[in-house]
N, C-alpha and C. Protein backbone atom coordinates (compact mmCIF):
# COMPACT_ATOMS: atom_id res chain seq x y z
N UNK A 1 24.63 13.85 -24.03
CA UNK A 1 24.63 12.55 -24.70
C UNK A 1 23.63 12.54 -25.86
N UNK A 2 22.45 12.99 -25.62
CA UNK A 2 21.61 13.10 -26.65
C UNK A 2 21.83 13.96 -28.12
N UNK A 3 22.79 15.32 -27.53
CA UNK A 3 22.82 15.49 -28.71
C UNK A 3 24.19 15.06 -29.49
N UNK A 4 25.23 14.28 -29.17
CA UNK A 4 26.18 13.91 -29.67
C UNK A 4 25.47 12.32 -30.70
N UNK A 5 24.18 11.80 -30.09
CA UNK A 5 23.69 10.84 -30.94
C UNK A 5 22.93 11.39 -31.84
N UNK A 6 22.45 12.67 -31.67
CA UNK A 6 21.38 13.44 -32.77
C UNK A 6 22.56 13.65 -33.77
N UNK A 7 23.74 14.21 -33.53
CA UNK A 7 24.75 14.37 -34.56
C UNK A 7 25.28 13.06 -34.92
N UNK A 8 25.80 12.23 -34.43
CA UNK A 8 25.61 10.76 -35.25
C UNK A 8 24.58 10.55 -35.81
N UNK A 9 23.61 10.63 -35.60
CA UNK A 9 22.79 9.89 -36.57
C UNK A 9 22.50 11.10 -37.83
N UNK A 10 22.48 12.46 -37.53
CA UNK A 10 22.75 13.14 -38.69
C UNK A 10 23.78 12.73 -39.76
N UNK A 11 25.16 12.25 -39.26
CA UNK A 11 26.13 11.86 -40.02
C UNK A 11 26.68 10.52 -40.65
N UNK A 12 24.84 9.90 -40.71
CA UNK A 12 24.86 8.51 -40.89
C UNK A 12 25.01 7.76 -40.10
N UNK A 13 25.27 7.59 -38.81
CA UNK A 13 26.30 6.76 -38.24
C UNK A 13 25.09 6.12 -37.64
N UNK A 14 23.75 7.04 -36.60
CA UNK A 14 22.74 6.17 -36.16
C UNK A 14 22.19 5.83 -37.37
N UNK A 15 21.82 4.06 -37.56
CA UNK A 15 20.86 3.11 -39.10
C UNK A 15 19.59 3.47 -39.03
N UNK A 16 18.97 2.95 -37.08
CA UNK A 16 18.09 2.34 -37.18
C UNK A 16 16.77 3.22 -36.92
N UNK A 17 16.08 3.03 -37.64
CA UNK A 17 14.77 4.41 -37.40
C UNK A 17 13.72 3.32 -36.53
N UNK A 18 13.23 3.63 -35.35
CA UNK A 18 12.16 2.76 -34.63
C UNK A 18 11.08 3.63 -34.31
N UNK A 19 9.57 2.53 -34.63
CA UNK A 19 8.62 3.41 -34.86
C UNK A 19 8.03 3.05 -32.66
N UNK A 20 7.96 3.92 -32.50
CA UNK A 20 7.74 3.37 -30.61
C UNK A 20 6.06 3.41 -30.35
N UNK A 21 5.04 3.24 -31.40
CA UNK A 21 4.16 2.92 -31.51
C UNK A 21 4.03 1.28 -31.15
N UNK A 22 4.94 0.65 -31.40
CA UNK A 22 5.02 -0.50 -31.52
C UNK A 22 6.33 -1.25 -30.22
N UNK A 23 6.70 -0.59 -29.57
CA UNK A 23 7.97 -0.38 -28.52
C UNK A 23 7.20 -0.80 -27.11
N UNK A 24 8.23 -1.32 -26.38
CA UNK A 24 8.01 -1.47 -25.02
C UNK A 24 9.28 -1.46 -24.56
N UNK A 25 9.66 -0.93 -23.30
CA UNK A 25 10.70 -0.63 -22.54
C UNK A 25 10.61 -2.05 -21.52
N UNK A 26 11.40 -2.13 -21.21
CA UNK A 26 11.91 -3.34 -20.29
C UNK A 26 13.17 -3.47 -18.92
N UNK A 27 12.85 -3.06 -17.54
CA UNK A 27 14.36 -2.97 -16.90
C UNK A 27 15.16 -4.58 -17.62
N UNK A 28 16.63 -4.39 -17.31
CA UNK A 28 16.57 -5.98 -17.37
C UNK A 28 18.27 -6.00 -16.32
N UNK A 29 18.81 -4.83 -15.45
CA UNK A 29 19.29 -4.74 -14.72
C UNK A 29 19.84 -3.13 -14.42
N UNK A 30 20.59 -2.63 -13.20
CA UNK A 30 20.78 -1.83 -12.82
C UNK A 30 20.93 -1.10 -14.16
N UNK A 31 21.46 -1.03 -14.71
CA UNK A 31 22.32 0.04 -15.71
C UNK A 31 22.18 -0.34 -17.43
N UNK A 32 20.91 -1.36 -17.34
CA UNK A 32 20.77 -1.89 -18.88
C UNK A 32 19.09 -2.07 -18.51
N UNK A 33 18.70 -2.27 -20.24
CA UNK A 33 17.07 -1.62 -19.79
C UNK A 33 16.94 -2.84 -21.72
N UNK A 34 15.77 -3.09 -22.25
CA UNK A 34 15.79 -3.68 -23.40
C UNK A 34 14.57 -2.47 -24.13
N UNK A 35 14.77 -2.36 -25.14
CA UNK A 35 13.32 -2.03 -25.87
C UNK A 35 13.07 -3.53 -26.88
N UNK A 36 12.05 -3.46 -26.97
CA UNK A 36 11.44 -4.75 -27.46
C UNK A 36 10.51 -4.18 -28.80
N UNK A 37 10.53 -4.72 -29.86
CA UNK A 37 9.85 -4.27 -30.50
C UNK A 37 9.74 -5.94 -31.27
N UNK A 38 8.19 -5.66 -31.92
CA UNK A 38 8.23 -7.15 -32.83
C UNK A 38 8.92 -7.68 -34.04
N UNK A 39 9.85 -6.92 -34.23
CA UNK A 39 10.44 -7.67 -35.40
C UNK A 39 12.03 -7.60 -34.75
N UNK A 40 12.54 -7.13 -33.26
CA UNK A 40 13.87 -6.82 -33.02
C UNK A 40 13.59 -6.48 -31.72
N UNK A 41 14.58 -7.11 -30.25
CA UNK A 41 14.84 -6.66 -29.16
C UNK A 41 16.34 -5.77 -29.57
N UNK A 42 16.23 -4.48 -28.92
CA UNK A 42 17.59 -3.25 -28.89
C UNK A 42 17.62 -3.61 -27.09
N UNK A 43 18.97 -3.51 -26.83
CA UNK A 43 19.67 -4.20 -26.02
C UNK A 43 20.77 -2.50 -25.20
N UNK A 44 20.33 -2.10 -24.34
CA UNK A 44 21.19 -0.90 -24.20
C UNK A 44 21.77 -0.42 -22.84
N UNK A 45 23.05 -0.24 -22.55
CA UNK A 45 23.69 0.00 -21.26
C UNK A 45 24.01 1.37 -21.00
N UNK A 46 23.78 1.91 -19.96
CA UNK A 46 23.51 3.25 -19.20
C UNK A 46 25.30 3.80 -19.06
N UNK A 47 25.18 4.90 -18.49
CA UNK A 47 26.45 5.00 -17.67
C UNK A 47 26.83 5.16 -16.38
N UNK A 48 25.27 4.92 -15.96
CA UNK A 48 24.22 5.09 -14.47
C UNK A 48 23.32 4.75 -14.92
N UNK A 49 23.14 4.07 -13.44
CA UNK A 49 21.79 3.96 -12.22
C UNK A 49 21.13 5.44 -13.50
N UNK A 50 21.60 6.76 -12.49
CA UNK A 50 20.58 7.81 -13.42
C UNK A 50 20.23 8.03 -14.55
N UNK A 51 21.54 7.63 -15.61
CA UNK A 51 21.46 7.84 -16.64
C UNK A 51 20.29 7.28 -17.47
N UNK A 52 20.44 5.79 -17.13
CA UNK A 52 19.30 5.17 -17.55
C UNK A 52 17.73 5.00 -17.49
N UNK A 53 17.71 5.83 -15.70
CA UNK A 53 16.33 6.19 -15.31
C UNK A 53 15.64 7.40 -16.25
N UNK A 54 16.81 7.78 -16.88
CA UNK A 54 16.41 9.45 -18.05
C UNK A 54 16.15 8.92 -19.12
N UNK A 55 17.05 7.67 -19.59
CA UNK A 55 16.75 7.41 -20.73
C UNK A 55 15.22 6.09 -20.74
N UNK A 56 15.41 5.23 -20.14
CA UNK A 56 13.58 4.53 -19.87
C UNK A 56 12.71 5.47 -20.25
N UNK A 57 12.68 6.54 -19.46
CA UNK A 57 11.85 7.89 -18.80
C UNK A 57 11.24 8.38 -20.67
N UNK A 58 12.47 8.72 -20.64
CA UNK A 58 12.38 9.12 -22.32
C UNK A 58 11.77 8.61 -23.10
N UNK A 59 12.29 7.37 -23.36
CA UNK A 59 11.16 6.25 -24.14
C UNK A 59 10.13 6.04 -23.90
N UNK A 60 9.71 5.72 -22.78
CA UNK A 60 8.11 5.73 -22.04
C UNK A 60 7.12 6.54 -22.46
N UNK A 61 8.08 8.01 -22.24
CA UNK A 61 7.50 9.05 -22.89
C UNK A 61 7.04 9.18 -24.17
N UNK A 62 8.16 8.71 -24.84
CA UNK A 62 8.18 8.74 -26.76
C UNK A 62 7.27 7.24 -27.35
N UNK A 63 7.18 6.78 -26.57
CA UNK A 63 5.94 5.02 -26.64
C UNK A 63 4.75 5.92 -26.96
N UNK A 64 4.26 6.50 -25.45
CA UNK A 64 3.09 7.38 -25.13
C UNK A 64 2.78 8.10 -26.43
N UNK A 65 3.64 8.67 -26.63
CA UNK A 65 3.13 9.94 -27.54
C UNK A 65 2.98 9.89 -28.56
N UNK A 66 3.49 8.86 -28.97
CA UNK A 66 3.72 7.43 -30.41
C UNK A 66 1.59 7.11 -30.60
N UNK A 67 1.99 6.97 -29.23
CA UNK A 67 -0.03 6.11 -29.34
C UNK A 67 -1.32 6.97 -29.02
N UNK A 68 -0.47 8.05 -28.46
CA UNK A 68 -1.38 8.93 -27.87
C UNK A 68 -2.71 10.14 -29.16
N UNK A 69 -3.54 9.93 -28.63
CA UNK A 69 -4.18 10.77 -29.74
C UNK A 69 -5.33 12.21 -28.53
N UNK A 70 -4.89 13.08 -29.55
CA UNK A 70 -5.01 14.33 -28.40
C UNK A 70 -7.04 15.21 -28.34
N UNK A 71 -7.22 14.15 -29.29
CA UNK A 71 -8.72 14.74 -29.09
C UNK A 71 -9.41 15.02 -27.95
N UNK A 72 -9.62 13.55 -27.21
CA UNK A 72 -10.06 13.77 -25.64
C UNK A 72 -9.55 14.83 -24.67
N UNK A 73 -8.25 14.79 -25.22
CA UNK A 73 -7.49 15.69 -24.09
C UNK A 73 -8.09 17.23 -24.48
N UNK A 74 -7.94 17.64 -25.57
CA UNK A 74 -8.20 18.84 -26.09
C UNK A 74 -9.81 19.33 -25.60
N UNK A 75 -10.52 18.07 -25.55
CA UNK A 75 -11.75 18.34 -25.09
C UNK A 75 -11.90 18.88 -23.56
N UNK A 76 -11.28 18.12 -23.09
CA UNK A 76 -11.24 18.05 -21.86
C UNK A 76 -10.63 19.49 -21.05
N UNK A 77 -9.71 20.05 -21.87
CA UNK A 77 -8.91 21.38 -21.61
C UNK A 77 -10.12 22.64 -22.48
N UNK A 78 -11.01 21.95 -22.54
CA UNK A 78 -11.58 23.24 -22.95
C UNK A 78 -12.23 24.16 -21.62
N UNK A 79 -12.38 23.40 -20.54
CA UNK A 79 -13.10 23.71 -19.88
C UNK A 79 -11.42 24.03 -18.88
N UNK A 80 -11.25 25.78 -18.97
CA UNK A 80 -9.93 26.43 -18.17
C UNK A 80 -9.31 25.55 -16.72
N UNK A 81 -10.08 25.46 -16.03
CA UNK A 81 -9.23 25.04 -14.98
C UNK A 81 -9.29 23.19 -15.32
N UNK A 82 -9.38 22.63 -15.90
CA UNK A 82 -8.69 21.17 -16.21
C UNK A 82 -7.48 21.44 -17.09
N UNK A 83 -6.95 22.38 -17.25
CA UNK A 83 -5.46 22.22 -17.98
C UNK A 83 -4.56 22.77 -17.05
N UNK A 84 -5.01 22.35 -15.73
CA UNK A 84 -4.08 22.63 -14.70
C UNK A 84 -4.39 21.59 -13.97
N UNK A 85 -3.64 20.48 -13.31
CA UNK A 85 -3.30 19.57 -12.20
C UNK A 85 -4.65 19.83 -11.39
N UNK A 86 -5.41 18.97 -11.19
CA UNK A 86 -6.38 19.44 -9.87
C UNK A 86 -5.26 19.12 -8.37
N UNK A 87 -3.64 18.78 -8.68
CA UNK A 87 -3.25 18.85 -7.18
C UNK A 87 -1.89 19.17 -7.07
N UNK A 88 -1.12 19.32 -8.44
CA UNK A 88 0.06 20.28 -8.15
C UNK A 88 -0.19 21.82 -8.67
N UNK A 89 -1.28 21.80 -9.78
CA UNK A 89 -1.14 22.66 -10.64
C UNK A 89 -0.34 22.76 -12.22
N UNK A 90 0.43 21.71 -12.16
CA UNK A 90 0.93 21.77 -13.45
C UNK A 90 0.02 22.14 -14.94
N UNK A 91 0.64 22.21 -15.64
CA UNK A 91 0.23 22.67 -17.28
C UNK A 91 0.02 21.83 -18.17
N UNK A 92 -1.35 21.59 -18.54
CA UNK A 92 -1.96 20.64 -19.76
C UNK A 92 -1.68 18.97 -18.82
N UNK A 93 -2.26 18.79 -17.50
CA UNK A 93 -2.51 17.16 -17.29
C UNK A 93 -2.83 16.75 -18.31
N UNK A 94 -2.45 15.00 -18.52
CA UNK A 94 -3.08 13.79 -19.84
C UNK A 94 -3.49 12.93 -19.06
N UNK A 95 -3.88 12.85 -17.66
CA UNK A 95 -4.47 11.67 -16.78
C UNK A 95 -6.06 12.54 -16.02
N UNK A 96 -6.62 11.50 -15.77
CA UNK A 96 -7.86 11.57 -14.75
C UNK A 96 -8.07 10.61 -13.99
N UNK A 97 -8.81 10.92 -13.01
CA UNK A 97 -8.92 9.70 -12.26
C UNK A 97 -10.29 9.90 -12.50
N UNK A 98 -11.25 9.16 -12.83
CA UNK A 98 -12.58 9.22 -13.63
C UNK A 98 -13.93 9.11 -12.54
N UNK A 99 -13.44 8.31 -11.64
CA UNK A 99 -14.15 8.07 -10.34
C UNK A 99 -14.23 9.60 -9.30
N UNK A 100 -13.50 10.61 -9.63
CA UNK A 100 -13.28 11.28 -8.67
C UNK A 100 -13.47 13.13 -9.61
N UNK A 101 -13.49 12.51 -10.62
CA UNK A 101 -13.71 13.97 -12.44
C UNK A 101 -12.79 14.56 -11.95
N UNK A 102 -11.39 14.22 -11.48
CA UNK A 102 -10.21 15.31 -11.38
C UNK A 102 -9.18 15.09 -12.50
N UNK A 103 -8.80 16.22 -12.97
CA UNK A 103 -7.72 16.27 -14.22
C UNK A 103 -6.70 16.11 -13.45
N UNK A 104 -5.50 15.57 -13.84
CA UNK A 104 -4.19 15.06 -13.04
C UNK A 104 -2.72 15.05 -14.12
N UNK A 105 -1.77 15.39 -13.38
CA UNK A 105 -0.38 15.17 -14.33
C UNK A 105 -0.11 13.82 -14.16
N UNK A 106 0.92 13.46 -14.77
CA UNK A 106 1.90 12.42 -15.20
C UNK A 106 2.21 11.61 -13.40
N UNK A 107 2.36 12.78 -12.92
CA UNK A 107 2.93 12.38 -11.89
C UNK A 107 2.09 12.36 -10.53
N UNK A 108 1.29 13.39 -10.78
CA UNK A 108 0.21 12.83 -9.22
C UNK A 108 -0.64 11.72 -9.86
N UNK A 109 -1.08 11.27 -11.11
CA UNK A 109 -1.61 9.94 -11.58
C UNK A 109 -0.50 8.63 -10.80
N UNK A 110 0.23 8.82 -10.92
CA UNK A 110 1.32 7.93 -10.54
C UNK A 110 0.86 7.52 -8.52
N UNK A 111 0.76 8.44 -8.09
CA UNK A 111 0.21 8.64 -6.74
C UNK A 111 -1.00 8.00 -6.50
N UNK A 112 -1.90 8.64 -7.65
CA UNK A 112 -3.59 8.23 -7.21
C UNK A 112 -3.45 6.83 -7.46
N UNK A 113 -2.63 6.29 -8.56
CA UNK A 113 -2.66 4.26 -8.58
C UNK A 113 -2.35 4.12 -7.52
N UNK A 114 -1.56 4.36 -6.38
CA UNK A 114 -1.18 3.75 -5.52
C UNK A 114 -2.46 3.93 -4.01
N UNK A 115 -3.10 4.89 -4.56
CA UNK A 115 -4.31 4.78 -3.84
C UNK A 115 -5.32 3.74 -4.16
N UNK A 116 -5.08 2.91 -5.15
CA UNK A 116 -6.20 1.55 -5.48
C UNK A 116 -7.10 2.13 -6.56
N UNK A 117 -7.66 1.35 -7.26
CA UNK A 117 -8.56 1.56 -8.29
C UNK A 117 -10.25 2.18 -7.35
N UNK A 118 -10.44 1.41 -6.01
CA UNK A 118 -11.69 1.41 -5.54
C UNK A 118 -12.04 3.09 -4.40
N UNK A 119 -10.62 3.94 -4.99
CA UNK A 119 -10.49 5.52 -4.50
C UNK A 119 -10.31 6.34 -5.39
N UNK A 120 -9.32 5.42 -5.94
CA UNK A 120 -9.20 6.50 -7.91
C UNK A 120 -9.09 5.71 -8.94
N UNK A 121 -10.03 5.88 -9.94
CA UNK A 121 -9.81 4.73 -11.18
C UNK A 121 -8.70 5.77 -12.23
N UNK A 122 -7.34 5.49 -12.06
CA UNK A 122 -7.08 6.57 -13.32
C UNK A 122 -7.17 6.36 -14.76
N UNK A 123 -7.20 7.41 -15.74
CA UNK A 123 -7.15 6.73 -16.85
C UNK A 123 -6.32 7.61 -17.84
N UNK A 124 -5.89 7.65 -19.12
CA UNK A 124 -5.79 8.67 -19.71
C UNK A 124 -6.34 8.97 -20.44
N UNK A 125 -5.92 10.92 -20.76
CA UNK A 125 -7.07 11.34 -21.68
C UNK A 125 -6.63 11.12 -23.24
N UNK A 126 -5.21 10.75 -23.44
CA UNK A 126 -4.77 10.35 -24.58
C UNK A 126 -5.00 9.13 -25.03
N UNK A 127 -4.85 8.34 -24.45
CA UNK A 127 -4.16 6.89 -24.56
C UNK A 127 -6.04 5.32 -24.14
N UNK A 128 -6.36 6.02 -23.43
CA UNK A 128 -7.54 5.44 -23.19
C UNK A 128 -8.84 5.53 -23.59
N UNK A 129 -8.94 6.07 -25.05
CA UNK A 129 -10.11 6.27 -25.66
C UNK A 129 -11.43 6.01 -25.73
N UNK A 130 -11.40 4.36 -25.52
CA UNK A 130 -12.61 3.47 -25.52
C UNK A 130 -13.35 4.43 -23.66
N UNK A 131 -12.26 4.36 -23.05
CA UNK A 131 -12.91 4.77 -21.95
C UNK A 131 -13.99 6.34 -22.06
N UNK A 132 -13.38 6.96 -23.12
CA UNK A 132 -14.13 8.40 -23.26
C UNK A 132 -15.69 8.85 -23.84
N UNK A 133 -16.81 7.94 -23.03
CA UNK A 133 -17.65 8.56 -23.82
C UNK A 133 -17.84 10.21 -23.57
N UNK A 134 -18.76 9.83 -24.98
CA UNK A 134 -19.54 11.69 -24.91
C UNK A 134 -20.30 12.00 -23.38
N UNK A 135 -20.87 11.10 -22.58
CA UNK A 135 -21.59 11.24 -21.53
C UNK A 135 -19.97 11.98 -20.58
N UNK A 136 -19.18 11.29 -20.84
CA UNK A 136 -18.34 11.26 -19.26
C UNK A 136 -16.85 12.63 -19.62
N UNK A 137 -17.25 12.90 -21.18
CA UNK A 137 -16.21 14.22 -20.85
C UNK A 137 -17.43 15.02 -20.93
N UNK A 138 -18.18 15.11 -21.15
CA UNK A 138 -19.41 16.38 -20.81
C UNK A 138 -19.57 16.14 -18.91
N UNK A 139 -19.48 15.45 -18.38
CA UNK A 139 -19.07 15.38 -16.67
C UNK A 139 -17.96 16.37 -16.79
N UNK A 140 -16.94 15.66 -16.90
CA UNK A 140 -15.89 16.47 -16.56
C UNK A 140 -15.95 17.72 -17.01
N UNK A 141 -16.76 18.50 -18.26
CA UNK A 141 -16.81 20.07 -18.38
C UNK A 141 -17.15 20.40 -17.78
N UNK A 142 -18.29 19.97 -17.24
CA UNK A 142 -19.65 20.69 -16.15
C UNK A 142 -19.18 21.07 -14.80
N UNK A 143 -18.18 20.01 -14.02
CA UNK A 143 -17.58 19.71 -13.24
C UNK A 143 -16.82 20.28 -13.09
N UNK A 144 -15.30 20.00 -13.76
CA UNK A 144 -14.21 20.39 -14.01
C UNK A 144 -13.32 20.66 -12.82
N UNK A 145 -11.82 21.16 -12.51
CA UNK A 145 -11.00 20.97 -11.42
C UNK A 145 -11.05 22.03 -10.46
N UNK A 146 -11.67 23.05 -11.25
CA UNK A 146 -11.79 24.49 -9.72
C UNK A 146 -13.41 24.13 -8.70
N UNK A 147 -14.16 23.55 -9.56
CA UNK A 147 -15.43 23.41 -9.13
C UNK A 147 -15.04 22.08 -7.81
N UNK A 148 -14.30 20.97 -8.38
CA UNK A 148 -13.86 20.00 -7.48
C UNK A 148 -13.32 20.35 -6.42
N UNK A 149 -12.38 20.94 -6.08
CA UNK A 149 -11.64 21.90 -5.50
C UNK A 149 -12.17 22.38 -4.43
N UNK A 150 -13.19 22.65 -4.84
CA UNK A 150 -13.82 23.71 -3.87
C UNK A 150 -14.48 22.74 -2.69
N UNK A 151 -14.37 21.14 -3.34
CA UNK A 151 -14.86 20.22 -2.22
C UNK A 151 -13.71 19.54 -1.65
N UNK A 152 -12.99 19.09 -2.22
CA UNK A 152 -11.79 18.19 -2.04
C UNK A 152 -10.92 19.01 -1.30
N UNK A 153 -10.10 20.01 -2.02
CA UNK A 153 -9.14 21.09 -1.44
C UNK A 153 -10.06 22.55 -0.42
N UNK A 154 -10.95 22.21 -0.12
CA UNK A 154 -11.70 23.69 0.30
C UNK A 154 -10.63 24.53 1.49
N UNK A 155 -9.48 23.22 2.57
CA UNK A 155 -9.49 23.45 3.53
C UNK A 155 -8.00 23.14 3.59
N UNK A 156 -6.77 23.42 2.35
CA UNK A 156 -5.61 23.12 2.66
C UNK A 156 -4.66 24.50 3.32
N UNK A 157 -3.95 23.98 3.98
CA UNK A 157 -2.91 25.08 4.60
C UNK A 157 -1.94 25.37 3.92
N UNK A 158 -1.15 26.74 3.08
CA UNK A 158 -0.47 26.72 2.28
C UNK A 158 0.97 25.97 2.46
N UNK A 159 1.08 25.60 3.40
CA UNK A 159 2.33 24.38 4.24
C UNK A 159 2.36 23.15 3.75
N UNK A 160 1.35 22.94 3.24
CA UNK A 160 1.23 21.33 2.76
C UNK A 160 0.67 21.05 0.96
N UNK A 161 0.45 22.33 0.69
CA UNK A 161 -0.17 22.74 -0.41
C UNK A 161 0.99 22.06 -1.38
N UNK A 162 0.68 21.38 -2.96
CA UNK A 162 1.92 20.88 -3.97
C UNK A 162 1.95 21.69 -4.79
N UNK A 163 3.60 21.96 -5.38
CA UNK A 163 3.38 22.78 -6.56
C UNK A 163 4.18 21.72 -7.66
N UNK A 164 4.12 22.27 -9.11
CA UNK A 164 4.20 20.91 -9.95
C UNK A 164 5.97 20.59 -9.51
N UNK A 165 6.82 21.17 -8.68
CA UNK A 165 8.12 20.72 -8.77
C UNK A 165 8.23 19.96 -7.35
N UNK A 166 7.10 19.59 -6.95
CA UNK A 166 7.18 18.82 -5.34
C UNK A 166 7.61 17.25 -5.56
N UNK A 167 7.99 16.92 -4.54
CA UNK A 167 8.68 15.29 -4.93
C UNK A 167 7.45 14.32 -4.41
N UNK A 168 8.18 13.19 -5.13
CA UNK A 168 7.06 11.92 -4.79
C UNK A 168 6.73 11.82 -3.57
N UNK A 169 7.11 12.19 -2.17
CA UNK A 169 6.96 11.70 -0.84
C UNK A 169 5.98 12.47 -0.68
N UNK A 170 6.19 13.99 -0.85
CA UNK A 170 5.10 15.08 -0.52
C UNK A 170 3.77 14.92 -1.77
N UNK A 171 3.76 14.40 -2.71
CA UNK A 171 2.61 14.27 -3.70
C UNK A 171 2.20 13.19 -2.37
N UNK A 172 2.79 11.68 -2.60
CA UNK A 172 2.05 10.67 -2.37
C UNK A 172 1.53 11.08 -0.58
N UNK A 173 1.67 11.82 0.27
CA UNK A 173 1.58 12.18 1.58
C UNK A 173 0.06 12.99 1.10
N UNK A 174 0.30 13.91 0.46
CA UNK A 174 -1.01 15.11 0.62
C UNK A 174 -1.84 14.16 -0.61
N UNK A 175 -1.80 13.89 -1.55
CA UNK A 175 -2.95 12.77 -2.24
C UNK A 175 -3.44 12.10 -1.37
N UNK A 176 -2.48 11.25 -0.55
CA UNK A 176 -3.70 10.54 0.60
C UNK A 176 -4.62 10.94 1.22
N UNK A 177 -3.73 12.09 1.80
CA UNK A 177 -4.64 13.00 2.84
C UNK A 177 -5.67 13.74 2.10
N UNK A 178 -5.48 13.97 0.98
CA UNK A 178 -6.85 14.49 0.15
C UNK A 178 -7.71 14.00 0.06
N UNK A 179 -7.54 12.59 -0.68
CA UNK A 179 -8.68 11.83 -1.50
C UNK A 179 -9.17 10.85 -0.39
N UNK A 180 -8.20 9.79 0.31
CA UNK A 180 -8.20 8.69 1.12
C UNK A 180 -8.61 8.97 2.56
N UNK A 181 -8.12 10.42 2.86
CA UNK A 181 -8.63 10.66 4.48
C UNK A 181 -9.53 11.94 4.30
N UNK A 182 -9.68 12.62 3.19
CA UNK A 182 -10.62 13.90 3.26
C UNK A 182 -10.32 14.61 4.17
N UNK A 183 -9.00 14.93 4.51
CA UNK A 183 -8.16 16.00 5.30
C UNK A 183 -8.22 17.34 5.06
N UNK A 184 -8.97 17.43 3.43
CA UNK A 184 -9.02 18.77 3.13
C UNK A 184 -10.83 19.51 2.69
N UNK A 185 -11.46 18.42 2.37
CA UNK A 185 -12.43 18.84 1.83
C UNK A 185 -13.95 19.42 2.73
N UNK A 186 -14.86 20.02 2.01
CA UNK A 186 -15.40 20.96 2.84
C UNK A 186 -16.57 20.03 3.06
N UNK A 187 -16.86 20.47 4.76
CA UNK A 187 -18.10 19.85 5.41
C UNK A 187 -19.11 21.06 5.24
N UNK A 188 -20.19 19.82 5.55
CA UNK A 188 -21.48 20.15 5.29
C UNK A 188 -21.28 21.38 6.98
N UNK A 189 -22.12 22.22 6.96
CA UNK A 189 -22.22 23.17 8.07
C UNK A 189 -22.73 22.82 9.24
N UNK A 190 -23.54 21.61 9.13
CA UNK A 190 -24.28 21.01 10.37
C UNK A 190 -23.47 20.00 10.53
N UNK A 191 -21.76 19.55 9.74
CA UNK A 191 -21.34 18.68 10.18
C UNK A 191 -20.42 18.46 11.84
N UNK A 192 -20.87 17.30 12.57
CA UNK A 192 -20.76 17.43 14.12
C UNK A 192 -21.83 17.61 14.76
N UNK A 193 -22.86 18.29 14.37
CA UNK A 193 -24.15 18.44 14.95
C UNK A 193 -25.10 17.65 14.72
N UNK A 194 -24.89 16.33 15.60
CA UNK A 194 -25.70 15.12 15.14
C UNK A 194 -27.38 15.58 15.53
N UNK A 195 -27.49 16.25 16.46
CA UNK A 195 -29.27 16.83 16.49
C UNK A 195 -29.73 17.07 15.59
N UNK A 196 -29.17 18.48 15.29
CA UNK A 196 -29.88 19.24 14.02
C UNK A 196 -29.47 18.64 12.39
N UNK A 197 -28.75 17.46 12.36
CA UNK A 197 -28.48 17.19 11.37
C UNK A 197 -29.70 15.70 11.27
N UNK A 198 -30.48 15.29 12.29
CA UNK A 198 -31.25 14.60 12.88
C UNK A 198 -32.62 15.35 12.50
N UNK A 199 -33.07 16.66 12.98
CA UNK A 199 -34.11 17.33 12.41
C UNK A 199 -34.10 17.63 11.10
N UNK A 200 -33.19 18.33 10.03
CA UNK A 200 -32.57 18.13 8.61
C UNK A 200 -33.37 16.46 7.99
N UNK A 201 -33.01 15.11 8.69
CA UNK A 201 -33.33 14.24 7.88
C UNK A 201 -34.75 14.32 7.99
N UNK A 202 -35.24 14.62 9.50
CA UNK A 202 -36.71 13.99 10.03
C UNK A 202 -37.78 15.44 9.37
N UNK A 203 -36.92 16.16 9.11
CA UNK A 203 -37.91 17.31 7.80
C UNK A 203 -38.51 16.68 6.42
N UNK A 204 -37.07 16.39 5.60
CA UNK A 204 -37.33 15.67 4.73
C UNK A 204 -37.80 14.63 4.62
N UNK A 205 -37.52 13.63 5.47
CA UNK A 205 -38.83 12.67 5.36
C UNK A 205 -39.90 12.94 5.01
C-alpha cells in the first residue's frame, strides 16, 4: 500500500505535503484514526483493525522524528553499552528511565510506564530535552547499561532472558520482575545473614 501511494504521489496524484512536526494522531474508531493538524483535520479509513494499527504506528513514528533532535541521544550512545536496550538488547534505544540510568527501546519504555512514574520515570533522549542536563547525561556515561546490569540483571536465567523480538506479555512479565520485584539483581553477600550484617553496621558506627 505504501508504495502504490509513494507512486501516486510521484505522479501528482498525492497534493498534500504535511509537516508532522505539527501532527497528532487520533483513534476515532476501529478502522479510522484522524491526524489533526492546526490549520486541517485528515480524516482516514484502514482496511483493518491491522492495517491501521501500522499505519497510526507509522505516523507516531514520523510525529517523533519530525520533533526529535538527536544530540542527547548521540551523547548518551557514546558510552558502548547504552546503544543497546538495558533489557531486550535492541540497537540505538531513544528512551530512559532516568530514575533507574537505564537506556531503553521504544518498546520496553512502553513497559517501564506501566510500572508508574514512582519505579521508572521514563523520558526521552530525543524528544525531552529540557529534561537533559549536563549533570544527568554525565550519570548516565559513568554509569551506563552493562555497569547497571551487573546489579539489576546479575541473576537472570537464560529462560526468561528478552531479546529485541520478544512480545509485550514477556517484556511487561520480566520488567516487573526486574525493576518492581528485584527478581534478578545482585545481593549484598551478607544478604540473609541478619547477625553478621548486624556486626557490619555496629563496626561502622
Amino acid at each position: 500500500m505504501c508504495v502504490f501511494c509513494f507512486q501516486d504521489y510521484r505522479l501528482g496524484i498525492g497534493i498534500t505535503s504535511i509537516d508532522m512536526n505539527v501532527g497528532n494522531v487520533k483513534d476515532t474508531d476501529r478502522r479510522s484514526f484522524d491526524l489533526t493538524t492546526p490549520y486541517r483535520i485528515f480524516s482516514f479509513l484502514a482496511d483493518s483493525e491491522q492495517h491501521k494499527e501500522q499505519w497510526v504506528e507509522a505516523m507516531r513514528d514520523a510525529i517523533g522524528e519530525a520533533l526529535s533532535n538527536s544530540e542527547v541521544a548521540n551523547q548518551i550512545w557514546a558510552e558502548p553499552s547504552n546503544s543497546c536496550c538495558a533489557d531486550c538488547g535492541a540497537d540505538k534505544p531513544e528512551w530512559a528511565a532516568i530514575n533507574l540510568c537505564v537506556v531503553v527501546c521504544k518498546r520496553c519504555a512502553g513497559e517501564h510506564r506501566g510500572l508508574g512514574p514512582s519505579i521508572s520515570k521514563v523520558r526521552s533522549l530525543k524528544m525531552d530535552r529540557r529534561v537533559w542536563t549536563e549533570e544527568l547525561i554525565q550519570v548516565f556515561l559513568l554509569l551506563g547499561n552493562e555497569r547497571l546490569n551487573r546489579f539489576w540483571a546479575a541473576n537472570i536465567p537464560p529462560s526468561e532472558a528478552l531479546s529485541p523480538t520478544s512480545c509485550s506479555e514477556d517484556r511487561r512479565r520480566f520488567i516487573s520482575s526486574k525493576y518492581r520485584q528485584g527478581k534478578y539483581r545482585k545481593y549484598h553477600p551478607l544478604y540473609g545473614n541478619q547477625r553478621e550484617l548486624n556486626n557490619v553496621r555496629t563496626t561502622f558506627i
